[in-house]
PDB file of N, CA and C in Angstrom:
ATOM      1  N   UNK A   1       0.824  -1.197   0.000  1.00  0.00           N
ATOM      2  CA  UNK A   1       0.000   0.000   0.000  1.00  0.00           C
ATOM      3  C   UNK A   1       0.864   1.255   0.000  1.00  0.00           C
ATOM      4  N   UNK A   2       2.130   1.202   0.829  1.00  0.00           N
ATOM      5  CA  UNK A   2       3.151   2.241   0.993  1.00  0.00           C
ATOM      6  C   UNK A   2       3.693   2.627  -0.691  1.00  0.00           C
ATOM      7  N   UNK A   3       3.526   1.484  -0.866  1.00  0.00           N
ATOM      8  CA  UNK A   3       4.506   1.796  -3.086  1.00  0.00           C
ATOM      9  C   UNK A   3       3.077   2.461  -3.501  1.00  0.00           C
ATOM     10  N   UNK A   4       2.086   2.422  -3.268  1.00  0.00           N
ATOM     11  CA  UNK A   4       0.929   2.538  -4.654  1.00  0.00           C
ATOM     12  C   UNK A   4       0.992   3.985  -4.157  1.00  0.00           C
ATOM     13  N   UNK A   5       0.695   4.692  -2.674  1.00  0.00           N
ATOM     14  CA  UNK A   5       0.918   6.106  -2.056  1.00  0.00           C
ATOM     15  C   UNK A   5       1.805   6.694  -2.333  1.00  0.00           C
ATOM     16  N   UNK A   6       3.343   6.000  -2.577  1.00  0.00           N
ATOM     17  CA  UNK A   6       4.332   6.586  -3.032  1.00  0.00           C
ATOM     18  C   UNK A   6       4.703   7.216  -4.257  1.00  0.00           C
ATOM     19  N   UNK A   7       4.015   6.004  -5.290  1.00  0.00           N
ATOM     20  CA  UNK A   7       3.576   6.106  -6.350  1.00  0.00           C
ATOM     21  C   UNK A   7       2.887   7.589  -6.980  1.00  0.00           C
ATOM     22  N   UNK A   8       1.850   7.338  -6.116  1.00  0.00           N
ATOM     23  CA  UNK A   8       0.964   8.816  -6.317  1.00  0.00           C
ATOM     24  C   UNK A   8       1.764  10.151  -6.195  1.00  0.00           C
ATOM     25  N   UNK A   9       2.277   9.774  -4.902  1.00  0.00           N
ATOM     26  CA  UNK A   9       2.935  11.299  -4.576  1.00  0.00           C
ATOM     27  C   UNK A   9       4.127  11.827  -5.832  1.00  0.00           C
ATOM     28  N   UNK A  10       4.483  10.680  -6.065  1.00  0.00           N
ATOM     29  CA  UNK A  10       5.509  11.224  -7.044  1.00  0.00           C
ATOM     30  C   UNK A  10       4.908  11.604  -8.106  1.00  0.00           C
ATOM     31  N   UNK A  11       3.921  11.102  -8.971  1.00  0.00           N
ATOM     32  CA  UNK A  11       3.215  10.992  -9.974  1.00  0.00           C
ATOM     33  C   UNK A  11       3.162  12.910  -9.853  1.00  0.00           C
ATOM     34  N   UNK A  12       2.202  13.257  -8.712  1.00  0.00           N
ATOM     35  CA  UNK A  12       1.371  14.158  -8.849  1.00  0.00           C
ATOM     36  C   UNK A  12       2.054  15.437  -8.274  1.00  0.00           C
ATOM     37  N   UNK A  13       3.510  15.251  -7.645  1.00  0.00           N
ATOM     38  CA  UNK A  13       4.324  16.151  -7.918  1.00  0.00           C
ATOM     39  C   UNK A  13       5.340  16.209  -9.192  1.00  0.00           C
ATOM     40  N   UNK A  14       5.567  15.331  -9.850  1.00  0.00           N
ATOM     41  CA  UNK A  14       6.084  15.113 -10.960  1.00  0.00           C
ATOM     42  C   UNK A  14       5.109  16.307 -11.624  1.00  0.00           C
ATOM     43  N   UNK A  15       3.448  16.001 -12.038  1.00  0.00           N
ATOM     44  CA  UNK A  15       3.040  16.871 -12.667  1.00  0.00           C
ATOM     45  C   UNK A  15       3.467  18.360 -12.918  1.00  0.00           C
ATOM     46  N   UNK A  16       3.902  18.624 -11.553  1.00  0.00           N
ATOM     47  CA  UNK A  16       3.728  20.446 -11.205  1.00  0.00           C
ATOM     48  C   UNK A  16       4.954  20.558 -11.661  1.00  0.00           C
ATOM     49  N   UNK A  17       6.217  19.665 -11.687  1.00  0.00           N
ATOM     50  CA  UNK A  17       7.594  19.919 -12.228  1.00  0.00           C
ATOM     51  C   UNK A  17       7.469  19.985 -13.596  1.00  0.00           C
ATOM     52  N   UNK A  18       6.488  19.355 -14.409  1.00  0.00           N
ATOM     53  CA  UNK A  18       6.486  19.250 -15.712  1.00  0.00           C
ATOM     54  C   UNK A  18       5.911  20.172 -16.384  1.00  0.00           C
ATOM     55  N   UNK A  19       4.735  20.540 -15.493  1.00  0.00           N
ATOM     56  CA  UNK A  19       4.041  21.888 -16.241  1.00  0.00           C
ATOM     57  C   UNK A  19       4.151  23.146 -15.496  1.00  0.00           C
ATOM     58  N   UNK A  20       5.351  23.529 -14.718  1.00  0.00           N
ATOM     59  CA  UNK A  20       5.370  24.331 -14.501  1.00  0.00           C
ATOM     60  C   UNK A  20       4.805  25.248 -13.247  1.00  0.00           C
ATOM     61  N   UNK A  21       3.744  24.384 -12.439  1.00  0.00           N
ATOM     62  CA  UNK A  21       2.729  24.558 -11.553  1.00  0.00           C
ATOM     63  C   UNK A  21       3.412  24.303 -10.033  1.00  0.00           C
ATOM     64  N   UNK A  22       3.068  24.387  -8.950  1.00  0.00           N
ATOM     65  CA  UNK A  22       3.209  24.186  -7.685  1.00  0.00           C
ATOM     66  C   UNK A  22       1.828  23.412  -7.494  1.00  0.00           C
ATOM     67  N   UNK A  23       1.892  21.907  -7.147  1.00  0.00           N
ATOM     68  CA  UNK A  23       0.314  21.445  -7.113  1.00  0.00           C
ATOM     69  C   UNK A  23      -0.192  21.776  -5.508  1.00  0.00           C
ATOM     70  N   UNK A  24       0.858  22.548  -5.034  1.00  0.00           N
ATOM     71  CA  UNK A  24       0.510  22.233  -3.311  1.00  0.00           C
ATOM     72  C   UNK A  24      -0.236  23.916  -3.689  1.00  0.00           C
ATOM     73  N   UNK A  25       0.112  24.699  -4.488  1.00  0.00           N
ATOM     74  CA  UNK A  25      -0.535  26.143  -4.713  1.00  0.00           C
ATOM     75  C   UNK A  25      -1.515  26.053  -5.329  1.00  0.00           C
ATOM     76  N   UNK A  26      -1.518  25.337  -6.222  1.00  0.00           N
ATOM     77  CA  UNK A  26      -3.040  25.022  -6.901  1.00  0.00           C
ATOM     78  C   UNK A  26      -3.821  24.079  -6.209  1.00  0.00           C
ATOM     79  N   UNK A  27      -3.576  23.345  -5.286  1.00  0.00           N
ATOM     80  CA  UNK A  27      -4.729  22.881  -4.482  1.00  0.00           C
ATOM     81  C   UNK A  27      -5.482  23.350  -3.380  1.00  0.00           C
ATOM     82  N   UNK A  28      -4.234  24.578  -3.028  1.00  0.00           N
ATOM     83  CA  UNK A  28      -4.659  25.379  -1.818  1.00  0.00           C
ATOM     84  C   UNK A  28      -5.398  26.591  -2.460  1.00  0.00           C
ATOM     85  N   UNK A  29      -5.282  27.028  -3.669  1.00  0.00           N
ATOM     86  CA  UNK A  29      -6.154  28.318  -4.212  1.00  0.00           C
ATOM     87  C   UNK A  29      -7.666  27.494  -4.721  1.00  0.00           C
ATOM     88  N   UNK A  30      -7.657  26.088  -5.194  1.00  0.00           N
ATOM     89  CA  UNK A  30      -8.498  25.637  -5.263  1.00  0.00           C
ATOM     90  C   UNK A  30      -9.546  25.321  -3.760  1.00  0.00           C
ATOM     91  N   UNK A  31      -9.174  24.856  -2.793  1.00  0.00           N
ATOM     92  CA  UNK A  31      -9.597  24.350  -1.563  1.00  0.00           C
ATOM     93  C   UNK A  31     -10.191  25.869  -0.848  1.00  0.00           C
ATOM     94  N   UNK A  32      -9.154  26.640  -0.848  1.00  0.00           N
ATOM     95  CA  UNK A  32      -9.249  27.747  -0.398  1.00  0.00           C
ATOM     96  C   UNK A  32     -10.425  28.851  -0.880  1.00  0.00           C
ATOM     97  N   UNK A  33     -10.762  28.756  -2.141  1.00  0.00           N
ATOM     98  CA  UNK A  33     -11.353  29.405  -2.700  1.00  0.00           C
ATOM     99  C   UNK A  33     -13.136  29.101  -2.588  1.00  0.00           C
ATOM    100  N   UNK A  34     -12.906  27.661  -2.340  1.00  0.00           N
ATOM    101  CA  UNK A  34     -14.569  27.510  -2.039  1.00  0.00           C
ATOM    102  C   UNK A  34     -15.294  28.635  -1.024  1.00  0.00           C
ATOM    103  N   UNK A  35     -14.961  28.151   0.015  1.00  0.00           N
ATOM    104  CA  UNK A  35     -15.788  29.347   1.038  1.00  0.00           C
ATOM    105  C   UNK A  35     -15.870  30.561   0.487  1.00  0.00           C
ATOM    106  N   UNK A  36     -14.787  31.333  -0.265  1.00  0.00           N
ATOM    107  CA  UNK A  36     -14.937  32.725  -0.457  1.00  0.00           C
ATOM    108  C   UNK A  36     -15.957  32.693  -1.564  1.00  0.00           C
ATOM    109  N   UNK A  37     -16.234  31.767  -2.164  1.00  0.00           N
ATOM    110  CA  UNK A  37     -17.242  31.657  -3.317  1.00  0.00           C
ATOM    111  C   UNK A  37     -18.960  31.639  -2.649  1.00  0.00           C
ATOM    112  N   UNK A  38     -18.727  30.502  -1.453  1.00  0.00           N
ATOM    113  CA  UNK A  38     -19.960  29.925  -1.213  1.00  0.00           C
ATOM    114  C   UNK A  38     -20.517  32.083  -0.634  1.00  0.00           C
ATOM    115  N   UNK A  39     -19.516  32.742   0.082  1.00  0.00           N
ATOM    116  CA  UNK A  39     -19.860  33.752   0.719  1.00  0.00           C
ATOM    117  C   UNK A  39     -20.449  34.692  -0.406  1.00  0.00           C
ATOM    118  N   UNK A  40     -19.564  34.999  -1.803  1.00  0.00           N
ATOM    119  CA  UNK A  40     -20.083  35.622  -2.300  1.00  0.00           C
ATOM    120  C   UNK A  40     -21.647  35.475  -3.349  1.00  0.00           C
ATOM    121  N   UNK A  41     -21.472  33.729  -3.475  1.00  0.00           N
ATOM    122  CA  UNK A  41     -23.189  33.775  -4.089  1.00  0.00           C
ATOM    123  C   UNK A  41     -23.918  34.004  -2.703  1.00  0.00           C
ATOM    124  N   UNK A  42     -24.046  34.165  -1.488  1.00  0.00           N
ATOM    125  CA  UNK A  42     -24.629  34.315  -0.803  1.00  0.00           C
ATOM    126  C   UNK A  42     -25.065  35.837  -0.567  1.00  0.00           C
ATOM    127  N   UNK A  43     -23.993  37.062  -0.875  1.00  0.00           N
ATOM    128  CA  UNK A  43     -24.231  38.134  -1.328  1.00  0.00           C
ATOM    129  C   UNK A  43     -24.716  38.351  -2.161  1.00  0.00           C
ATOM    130  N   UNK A  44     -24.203  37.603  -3.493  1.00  0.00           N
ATOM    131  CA  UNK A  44     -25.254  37.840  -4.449  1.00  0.00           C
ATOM    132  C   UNK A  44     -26.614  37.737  -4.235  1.00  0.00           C
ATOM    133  N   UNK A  45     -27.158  36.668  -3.983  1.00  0.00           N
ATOM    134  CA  UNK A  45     -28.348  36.730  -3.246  1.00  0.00           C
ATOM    135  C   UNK A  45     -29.086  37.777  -2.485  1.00  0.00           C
ATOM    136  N   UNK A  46     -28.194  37.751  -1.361  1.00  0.00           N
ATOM    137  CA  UNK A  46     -28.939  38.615  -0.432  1.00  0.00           C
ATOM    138  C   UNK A  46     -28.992  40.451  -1.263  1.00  0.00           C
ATOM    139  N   UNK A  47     -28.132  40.519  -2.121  1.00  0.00           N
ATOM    140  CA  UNK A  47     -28.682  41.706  -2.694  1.00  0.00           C
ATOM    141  C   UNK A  47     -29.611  41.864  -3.581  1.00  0.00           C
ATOM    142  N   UNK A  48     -29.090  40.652  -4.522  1.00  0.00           N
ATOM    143  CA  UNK A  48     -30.937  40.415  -5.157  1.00  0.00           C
ATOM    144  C   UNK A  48     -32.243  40.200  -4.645  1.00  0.00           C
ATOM    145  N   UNK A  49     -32.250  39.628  -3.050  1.00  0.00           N
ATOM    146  CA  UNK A  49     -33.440  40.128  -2.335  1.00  0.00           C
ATOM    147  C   UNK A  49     -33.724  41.255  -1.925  1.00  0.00           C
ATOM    148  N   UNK A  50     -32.421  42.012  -1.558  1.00  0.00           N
ATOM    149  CA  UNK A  50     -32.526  43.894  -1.295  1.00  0.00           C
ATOM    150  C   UNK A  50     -33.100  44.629  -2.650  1.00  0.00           C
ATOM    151  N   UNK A  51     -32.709  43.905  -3.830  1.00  0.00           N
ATOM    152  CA  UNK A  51     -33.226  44.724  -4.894  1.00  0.00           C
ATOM    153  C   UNK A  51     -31.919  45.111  -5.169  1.00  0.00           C
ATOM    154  N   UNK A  52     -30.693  45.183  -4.619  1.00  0.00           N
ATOM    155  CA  UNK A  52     -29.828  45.997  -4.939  1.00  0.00           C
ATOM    156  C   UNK A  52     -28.659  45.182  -6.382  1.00  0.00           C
ATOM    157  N   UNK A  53     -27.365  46.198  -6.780  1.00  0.00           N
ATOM    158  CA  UNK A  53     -26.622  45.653  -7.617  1.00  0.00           C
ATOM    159  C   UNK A  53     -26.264  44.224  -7.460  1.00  0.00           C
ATOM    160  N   UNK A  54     -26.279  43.828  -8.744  1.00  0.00           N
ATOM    161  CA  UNK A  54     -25.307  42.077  -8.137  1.00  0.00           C
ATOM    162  C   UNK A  54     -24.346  42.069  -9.175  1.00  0.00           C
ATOM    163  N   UNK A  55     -24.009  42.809  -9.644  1.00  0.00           N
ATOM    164  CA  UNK A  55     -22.454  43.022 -10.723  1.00  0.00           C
ATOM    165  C   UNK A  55     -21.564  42.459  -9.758  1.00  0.00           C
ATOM    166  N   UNK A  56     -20.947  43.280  -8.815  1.00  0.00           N
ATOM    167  CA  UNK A  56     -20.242  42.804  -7.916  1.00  0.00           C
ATOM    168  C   UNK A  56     -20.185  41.621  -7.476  1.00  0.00           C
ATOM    169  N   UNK A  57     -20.880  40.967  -6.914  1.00  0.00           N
ATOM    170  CA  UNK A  57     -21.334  39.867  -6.237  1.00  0.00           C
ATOM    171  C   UNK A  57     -21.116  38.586  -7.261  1.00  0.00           C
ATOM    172  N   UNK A  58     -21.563  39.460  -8.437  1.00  0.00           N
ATOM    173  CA  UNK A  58     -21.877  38.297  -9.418  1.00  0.00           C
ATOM    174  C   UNK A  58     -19.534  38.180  -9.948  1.00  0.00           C
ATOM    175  N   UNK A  59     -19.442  39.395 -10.186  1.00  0.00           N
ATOM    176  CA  UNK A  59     -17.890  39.303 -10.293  1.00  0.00           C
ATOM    177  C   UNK A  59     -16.917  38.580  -9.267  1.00  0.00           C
ATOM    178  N   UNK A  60     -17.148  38.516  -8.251  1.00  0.00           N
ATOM    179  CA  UNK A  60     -16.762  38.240  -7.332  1.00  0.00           C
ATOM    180  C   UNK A  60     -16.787  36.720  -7.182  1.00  0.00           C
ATOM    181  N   UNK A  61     -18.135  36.308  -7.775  1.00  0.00           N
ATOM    182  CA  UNK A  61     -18.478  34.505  -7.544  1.00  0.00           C
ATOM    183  C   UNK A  61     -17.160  34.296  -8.833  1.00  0.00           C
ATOM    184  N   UNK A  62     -17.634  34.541  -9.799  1.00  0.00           N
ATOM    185  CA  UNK A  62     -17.031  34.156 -11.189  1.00  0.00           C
ATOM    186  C   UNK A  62     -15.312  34.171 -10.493  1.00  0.00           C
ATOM    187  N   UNK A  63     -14.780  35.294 -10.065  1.00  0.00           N
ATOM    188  CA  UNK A  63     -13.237  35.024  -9.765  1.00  0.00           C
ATOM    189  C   UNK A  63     -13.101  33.877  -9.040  1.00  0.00           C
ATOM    190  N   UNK A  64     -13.450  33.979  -8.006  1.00  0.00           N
ATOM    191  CA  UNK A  64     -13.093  32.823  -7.044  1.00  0.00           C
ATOM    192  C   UNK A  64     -13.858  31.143  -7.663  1.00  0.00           C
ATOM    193  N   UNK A  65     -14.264  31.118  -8.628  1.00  0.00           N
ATOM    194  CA  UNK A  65     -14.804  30.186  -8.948  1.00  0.00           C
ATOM    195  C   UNK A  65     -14.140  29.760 -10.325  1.00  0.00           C
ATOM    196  N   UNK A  66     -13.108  30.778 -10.881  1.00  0.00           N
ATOM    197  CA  UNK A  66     -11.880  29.932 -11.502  1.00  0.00           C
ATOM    198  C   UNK A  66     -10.314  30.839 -10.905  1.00  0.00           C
ATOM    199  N   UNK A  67     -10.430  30.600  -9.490  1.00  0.00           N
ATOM    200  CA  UNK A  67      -9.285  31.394  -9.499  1.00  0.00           C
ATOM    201  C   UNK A  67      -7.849  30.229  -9.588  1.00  0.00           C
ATOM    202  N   UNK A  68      -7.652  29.232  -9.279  1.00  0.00           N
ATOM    203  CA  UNK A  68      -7.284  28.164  -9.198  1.00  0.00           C
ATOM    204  C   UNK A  68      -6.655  28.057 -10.973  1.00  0.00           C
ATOM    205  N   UNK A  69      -8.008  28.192 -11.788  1.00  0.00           N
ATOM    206  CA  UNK A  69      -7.254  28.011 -13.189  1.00  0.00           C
ATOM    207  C   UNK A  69      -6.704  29.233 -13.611  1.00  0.00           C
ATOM    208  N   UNK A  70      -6.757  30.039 -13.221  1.00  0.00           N
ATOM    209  CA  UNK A  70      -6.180  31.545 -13.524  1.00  0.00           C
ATOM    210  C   UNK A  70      -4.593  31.078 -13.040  1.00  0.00           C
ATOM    211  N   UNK A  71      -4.363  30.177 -11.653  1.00  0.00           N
ATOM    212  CA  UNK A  71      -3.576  29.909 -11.859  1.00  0.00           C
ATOM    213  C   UNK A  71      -2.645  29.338 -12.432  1.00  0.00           C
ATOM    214  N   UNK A  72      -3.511  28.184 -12.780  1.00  0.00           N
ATOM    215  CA  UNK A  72      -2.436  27.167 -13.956  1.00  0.00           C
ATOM    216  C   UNK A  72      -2.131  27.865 -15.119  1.00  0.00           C
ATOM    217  N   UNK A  73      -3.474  28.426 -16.240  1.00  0.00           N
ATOM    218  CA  UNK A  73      -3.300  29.185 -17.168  1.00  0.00           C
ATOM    219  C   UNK A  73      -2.052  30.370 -17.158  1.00  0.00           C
ATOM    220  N   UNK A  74      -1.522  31.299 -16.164  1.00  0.00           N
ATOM    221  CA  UNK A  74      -1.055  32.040 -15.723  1.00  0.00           C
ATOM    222  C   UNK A  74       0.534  31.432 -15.722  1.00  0.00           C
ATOM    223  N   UNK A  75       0.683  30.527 -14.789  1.00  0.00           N
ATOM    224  CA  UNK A  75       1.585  29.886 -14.560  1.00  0.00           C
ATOM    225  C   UNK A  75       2.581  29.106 -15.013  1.00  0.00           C
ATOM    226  N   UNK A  76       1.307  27.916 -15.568  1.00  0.00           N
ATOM    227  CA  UNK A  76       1.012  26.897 -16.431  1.00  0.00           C
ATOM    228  C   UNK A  76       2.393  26.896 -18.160  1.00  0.00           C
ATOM    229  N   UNK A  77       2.894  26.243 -17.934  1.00  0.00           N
ATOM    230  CA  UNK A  77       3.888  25.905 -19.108  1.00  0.00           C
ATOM    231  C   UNK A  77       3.797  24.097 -20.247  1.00  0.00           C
ATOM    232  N   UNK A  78       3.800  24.310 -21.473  1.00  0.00           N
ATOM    233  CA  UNK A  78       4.039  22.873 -21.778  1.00  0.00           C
ATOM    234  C   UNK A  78       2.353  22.250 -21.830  1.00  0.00           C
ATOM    235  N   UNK A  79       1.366  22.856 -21.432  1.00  0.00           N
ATOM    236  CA  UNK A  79      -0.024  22.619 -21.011  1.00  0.00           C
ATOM    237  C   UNK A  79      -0.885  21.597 -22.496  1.00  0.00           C
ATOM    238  N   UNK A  80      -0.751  20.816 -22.597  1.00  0.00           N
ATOM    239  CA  UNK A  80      -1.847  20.670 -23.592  1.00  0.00           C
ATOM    240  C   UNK A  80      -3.117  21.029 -24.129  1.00  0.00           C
ATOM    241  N   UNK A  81      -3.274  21.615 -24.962  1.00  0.00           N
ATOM    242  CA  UNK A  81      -4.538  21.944 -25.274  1.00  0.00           C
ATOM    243  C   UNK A  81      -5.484  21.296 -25.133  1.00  0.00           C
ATOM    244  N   UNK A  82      -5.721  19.700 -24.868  1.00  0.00           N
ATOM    245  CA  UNK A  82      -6.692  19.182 -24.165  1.00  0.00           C
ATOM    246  C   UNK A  82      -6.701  19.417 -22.628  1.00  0.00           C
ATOM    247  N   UNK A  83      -5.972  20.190 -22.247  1.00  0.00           N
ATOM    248  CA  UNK A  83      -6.139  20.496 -20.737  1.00  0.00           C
ATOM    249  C   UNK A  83      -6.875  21.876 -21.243  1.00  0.00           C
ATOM    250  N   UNK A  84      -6.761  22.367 -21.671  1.00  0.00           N
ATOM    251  CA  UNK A  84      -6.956  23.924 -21.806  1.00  0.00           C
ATOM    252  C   UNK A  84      -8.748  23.859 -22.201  1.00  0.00           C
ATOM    253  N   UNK A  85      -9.233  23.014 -23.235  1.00  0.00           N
ATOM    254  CA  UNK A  85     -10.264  22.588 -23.544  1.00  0.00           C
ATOM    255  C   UNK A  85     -11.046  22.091 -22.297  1.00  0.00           C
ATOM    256  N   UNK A  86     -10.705  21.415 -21.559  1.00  0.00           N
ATOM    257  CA  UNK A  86     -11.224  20.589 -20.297  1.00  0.00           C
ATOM    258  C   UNK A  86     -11.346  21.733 -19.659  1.00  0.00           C
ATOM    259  N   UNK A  87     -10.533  22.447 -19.047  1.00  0.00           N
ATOM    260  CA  UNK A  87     -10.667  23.313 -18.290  1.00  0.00           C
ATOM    261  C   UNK A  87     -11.919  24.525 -18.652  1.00  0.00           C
ATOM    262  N   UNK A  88     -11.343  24.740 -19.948  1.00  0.00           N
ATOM    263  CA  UNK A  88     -12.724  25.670 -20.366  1.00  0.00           C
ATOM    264  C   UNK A  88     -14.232  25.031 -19.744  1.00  0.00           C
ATOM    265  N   UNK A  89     -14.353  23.458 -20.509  1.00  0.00           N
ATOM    266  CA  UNK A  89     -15.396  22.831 -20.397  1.00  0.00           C
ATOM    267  C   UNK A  89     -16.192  22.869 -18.717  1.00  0.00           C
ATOM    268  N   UNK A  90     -14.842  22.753 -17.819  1.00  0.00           N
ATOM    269  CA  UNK A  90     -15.569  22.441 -16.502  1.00  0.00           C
ATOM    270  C   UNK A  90     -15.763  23.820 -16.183  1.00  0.00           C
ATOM    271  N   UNK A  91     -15.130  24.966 -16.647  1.00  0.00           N
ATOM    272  CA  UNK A  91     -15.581  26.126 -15.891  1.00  0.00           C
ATOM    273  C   UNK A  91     -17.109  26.595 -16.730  1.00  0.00           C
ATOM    274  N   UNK A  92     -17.351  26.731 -17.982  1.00  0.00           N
ATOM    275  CA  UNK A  92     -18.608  26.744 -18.383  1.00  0.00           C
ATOM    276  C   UNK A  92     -19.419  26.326 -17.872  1.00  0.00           C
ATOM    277  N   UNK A  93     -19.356  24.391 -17.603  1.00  0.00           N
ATOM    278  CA  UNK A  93     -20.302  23.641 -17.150  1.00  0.00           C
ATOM    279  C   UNK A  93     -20.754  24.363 -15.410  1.00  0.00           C
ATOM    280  N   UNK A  94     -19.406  24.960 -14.706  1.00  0.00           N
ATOM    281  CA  UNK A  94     -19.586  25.539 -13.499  1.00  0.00           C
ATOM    282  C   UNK A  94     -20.397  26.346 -13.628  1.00  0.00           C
ATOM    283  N   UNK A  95     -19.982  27.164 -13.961  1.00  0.00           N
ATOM    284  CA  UNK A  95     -21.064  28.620 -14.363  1.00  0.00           C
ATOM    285  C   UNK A  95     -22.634  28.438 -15.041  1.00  0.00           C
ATOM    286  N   UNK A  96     -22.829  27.435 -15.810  1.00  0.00           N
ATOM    287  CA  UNK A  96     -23.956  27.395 -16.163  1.00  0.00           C
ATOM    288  C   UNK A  96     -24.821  26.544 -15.257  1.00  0.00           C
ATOM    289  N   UNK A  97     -24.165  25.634 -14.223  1.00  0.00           N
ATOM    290  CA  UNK A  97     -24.972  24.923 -13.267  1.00  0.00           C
ATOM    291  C   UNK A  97     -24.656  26.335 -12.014  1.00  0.00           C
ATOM    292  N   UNK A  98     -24.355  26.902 -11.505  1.00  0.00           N
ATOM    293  CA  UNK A  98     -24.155  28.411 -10.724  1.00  0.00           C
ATOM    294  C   UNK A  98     -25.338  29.602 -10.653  1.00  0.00           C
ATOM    295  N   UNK A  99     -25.445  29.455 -12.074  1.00  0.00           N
ATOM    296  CA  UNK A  99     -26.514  30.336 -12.710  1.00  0.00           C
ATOM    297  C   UNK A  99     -27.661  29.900 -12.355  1.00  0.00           C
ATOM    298  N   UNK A 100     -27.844  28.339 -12.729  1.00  0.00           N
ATOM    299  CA  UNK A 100     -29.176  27.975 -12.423  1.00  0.00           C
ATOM    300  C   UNK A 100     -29.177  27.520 -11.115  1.00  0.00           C
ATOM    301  N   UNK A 101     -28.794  26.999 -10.423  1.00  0.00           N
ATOM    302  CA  UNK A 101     -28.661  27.616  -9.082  1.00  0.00           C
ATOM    303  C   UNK A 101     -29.305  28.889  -8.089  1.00  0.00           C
ATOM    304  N   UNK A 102     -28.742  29.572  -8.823  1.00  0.00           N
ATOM    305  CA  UNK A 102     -29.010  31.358  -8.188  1.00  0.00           C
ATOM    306  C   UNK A 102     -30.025  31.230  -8.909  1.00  0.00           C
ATOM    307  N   UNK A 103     -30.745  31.220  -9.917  1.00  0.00           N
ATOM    308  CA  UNK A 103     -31.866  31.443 -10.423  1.00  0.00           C
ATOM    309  C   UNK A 103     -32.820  31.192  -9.709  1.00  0.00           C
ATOM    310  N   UNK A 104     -32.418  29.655  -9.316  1.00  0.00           N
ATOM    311  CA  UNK A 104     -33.667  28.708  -8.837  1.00  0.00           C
ATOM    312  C   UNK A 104     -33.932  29.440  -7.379  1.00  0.00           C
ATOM    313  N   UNK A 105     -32.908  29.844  -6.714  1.00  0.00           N
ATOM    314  CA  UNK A 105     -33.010  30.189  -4.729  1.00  0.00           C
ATOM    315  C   UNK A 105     -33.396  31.608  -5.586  1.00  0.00           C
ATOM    316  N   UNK A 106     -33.356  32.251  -6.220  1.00  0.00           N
ATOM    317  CA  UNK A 106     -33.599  33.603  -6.197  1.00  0.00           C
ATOM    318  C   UNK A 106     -35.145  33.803  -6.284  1.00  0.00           C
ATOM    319  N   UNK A 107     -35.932  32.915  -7.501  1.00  0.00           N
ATOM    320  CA  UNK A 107     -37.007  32.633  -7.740  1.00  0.00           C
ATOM    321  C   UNK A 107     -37.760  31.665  -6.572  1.00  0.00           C
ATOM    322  N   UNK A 108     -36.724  31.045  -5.733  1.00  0.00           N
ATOM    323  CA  UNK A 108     -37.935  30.520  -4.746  1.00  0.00           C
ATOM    324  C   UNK A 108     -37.964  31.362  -3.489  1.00  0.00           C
ATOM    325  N   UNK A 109     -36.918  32.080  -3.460  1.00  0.00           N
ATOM    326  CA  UNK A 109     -36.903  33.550  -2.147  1.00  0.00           C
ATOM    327  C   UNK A 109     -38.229  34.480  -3.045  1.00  0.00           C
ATOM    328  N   UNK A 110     -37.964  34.891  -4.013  1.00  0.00           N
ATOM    329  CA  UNK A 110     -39.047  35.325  -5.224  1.00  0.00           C
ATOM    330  C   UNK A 110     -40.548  35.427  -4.607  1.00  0.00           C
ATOM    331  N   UNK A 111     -40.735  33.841  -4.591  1.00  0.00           N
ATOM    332  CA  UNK A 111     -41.970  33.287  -4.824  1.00  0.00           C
ATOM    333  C   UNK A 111     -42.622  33.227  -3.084  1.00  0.00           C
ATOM    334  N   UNK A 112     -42.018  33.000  -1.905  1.00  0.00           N
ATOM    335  CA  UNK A 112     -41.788  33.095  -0.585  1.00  0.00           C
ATOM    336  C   UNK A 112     -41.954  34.564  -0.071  1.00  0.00           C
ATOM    337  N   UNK A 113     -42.131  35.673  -0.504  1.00  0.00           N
ATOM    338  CA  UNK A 113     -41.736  36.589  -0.397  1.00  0.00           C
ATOM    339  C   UNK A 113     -43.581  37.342  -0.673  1.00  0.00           C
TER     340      UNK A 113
END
């Protein structure tokens, strides 16, 4: 079990040597970044129940919700364009399940109201 763990670790620091990345920085801007996300759709929200702007709120989700690939992209060397594609793919797919999301709590605060 110690070789297959060992295995990994090397594997998946190997990665960050190859492309250029720190995976211990990109897992911590990834990990890290949730809460500041979960806080700001929660602003978003709560200002769309005030009635007020959600530019902000709404800018704010979107950063922290690829800030992680801002890093690799940024960073990132040697990258394959099927990474680059993937990455697009999951942040779209993020954002468009995000959206409907906020739609849905906005419209059922909406409808409650």
């Amino acid at each position: 079990m110690q070789e297959i763990w060992n295995g990994f670790v090397d594997w998946f620091f190997g990665l960050g040597a190859k492309y250029g990345v720190n995976p211990i920085i990109f897992g911590s801007i990834y990990v890290g970044a949730i809460p500041l996300f979960t806080l700001s759709v929660g602003w978003l929200i709560a200002n769309f129940r005030k009635g007020k702007s959600i530019t902000l709120p709404s800018l704010s989700a979107g950063f922290w919700f690829i800030s992680a690939y801002l890093y690799l992209f940024i960073a990132g060397e040697n990258i394959p364009l099927w990474v680059y594609a993937m990455i697009i793919g999951i942040i779209g797919f993020g954002a468009y399940s995000s959206i409907r999301k906020i739609q849905k709590t906005a419209k059922e605060n909406k409808d409650d109201s």
